[in-house]
PDB file of N, CA and C in Angstrom:
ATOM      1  N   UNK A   1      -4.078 -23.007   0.408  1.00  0.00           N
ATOM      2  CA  UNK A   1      -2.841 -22.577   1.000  1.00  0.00           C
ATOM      3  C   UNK A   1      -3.009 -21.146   1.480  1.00  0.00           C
ATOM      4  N   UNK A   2      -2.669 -20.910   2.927  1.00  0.00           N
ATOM      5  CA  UNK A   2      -2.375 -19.793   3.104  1.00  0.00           C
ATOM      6  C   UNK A   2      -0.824 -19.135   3.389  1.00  0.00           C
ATOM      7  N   UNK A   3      -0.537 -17.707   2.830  1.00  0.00           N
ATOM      8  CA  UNK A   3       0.587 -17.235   3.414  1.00  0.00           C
ATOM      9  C   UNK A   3       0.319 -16.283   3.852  1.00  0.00           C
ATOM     10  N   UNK A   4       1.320 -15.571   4.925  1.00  0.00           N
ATOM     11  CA  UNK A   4       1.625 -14.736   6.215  1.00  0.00           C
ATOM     12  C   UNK A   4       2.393 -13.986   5.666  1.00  0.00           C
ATOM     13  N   UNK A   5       2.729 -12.931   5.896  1.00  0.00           N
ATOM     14  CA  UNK A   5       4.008 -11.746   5.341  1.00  0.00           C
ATOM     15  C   UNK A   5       4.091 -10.551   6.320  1.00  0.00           C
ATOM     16  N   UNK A   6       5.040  -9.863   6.539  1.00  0.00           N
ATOM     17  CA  UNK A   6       5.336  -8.987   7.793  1.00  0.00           C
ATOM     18  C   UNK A   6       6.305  -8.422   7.289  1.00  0.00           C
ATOM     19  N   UNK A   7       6.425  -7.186   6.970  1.00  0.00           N
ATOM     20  CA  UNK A   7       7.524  -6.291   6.885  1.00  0.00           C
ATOM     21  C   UNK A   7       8.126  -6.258   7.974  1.00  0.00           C
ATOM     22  N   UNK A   8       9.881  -6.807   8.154  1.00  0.00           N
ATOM     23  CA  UNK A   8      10.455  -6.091   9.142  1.00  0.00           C
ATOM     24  C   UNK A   8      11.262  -4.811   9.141  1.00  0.00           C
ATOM     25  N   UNK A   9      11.051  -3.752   9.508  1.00  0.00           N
ATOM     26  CA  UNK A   9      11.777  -2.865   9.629  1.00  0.00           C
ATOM     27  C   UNK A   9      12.960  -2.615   9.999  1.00  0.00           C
ATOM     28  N   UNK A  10      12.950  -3.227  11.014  1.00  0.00           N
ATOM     29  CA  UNK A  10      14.185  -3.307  12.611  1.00  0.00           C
ATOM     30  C   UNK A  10      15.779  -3.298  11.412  1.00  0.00           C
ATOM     31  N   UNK A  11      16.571  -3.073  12.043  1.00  0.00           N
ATOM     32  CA  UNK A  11      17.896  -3.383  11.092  1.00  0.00           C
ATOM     33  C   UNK A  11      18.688  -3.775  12.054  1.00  0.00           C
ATOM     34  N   UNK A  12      19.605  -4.299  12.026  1.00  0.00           N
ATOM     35  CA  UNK A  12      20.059  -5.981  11.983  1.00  0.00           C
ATOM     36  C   UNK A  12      21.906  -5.634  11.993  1.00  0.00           C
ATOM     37  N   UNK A  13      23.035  -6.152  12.628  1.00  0.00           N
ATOM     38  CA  UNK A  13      24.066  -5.367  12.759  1.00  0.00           C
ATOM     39  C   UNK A  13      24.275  -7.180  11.627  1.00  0.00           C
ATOM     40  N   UNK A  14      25.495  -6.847  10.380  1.00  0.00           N
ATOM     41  CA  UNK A  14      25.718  -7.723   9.720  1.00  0.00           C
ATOM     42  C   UNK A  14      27.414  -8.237   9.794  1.00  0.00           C
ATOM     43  N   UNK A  15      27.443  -9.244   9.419  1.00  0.00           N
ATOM     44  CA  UNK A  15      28.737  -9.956   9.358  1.00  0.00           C
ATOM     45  C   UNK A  15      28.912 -11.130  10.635  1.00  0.00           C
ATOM     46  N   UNK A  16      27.276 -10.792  11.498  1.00  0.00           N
ATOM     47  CA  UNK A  16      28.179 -12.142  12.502  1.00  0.00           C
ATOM     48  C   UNK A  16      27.809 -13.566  11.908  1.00  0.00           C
ATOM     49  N   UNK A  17      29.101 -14.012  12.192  1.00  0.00           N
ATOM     50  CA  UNK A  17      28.699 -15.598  11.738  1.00  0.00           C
ATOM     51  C   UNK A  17      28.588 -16.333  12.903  1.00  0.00           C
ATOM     52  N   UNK A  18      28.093 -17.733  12.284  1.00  0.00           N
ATOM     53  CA  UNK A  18      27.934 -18.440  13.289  1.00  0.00           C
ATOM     54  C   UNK A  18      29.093 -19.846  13.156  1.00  0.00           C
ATOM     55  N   UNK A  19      29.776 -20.116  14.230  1.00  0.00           N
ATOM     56  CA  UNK A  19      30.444 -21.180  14.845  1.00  0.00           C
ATOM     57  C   UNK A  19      29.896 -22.203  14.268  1.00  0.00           C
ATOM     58  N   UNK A  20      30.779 -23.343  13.528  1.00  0.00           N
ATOM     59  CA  UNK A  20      30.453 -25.283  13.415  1.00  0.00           C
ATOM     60  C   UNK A  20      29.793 -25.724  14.181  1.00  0.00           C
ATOM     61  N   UNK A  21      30.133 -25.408  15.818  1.00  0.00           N
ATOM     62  CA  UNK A  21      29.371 -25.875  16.924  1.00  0.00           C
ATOM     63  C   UNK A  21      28.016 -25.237  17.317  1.00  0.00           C
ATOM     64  N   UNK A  22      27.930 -23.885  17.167  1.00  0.00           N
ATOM     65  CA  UNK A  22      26.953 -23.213  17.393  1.00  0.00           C
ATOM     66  C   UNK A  22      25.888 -23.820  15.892  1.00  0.00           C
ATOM     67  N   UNK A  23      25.970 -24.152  14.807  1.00  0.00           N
ATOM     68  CA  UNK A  23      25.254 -24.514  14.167  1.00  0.00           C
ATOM     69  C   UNK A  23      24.851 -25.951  13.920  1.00  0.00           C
ATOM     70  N   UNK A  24      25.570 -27.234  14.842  1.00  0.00           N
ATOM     71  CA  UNK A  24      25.453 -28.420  15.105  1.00  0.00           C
ATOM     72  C   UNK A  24      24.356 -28.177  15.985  1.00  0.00           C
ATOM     73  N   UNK A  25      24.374 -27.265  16.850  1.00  0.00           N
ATOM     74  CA  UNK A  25      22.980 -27.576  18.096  1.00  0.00           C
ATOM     75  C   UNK A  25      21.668 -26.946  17.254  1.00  0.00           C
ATOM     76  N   UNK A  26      21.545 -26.266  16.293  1.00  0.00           N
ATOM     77  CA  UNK A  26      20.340 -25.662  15.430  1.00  0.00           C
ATOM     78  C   UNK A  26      19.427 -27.446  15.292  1.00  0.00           C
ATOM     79  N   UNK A  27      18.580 -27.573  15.684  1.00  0.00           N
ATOM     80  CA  UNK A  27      17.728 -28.385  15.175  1.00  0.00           C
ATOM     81  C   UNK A  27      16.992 -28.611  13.825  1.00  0.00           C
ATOM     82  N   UNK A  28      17.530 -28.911  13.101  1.00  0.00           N
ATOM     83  CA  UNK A  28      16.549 -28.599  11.798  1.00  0.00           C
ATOM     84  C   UNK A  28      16.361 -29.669  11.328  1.00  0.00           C
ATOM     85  N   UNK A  29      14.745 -29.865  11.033  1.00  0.00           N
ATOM     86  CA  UNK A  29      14.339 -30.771  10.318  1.00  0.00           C
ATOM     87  C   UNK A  29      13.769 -30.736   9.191  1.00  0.00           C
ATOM     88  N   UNK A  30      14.322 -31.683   7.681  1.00  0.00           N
ATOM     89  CA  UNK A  30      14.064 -31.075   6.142  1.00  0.00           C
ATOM     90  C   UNK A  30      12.617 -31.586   6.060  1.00  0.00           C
ATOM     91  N   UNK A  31      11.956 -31.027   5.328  1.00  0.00           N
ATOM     92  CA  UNK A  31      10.505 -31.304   4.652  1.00  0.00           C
ATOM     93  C   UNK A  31      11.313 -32.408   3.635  1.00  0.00           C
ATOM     94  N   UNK A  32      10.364 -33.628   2.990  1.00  0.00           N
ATOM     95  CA  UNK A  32      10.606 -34.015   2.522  1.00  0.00           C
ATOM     96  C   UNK A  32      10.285 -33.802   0.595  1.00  0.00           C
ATOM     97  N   UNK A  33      10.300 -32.523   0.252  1.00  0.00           N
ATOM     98  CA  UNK A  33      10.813 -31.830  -0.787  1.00  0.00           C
ATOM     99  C   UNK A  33      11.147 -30.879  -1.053  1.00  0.00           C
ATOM    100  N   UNK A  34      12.017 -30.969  -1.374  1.00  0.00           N
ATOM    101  CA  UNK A  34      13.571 -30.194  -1.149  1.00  0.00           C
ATOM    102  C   UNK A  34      14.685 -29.918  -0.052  1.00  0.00           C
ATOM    103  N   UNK A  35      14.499 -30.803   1.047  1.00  0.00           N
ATOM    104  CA  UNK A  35      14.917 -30.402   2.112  1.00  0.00           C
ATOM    105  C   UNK A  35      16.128 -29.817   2.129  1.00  0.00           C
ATOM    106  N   UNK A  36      16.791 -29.429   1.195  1.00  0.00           N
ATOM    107  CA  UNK A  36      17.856 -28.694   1.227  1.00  0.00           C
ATOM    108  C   UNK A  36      17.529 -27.171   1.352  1.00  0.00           C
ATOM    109  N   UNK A  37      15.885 -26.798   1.072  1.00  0.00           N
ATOM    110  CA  UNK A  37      15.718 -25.620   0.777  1.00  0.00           C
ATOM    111  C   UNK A  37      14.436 -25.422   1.907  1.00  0.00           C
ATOM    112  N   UNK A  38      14.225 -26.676   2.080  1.00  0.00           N
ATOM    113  CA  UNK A  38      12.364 -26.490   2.953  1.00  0.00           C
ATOM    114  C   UNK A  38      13.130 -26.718   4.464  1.00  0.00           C
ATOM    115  N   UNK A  39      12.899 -26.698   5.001  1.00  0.00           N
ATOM    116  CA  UNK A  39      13.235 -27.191   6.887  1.00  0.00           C
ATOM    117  C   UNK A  39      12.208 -26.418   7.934  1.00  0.00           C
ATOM    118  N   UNK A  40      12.462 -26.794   8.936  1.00  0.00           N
ATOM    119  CA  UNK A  40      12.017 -26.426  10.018  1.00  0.00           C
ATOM    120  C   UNK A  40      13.207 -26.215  11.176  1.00  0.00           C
ATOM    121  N   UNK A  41      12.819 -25.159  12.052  1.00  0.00           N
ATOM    122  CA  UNK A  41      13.494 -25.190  13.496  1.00  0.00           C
ATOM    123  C   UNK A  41      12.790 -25.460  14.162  1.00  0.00           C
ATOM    124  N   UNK A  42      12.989 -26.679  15.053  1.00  0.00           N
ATOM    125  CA  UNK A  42      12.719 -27.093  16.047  1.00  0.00           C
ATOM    126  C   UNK A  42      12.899 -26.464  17.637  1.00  0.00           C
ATOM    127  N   UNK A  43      12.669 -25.831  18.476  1.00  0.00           N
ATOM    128  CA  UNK A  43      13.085 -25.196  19.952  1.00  0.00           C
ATOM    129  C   UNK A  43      13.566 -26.864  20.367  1.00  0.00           C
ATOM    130  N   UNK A  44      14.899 -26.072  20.891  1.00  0.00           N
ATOM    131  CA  UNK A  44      15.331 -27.356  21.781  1.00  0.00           C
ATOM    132  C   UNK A  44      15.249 -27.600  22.933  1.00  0.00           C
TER     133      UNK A  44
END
């Protein structure tokens, strides 16, 4: 197994959420263990 790691620095403006609809079009597909916790994004 390998892992990758990257400090991001950048900072990030907080509190926006995201829309029911805006998170229906997110593609995500679960790994099949844990998929509540494992997924993928797909580009749509």
């Amino acid at each position: 197994m390998q892992v990758k790691c990257e400090l991001d620095t950048n900072k990030y403006q907080i509190g926006i959420r995201v829309t029911d609809n805006e998170f229906k079009k997110i593609n995500f597909v679960k790994d099949e263990f844990h998929g509540e916790w494992n997924y993928k994004i797909i580009p749509n």
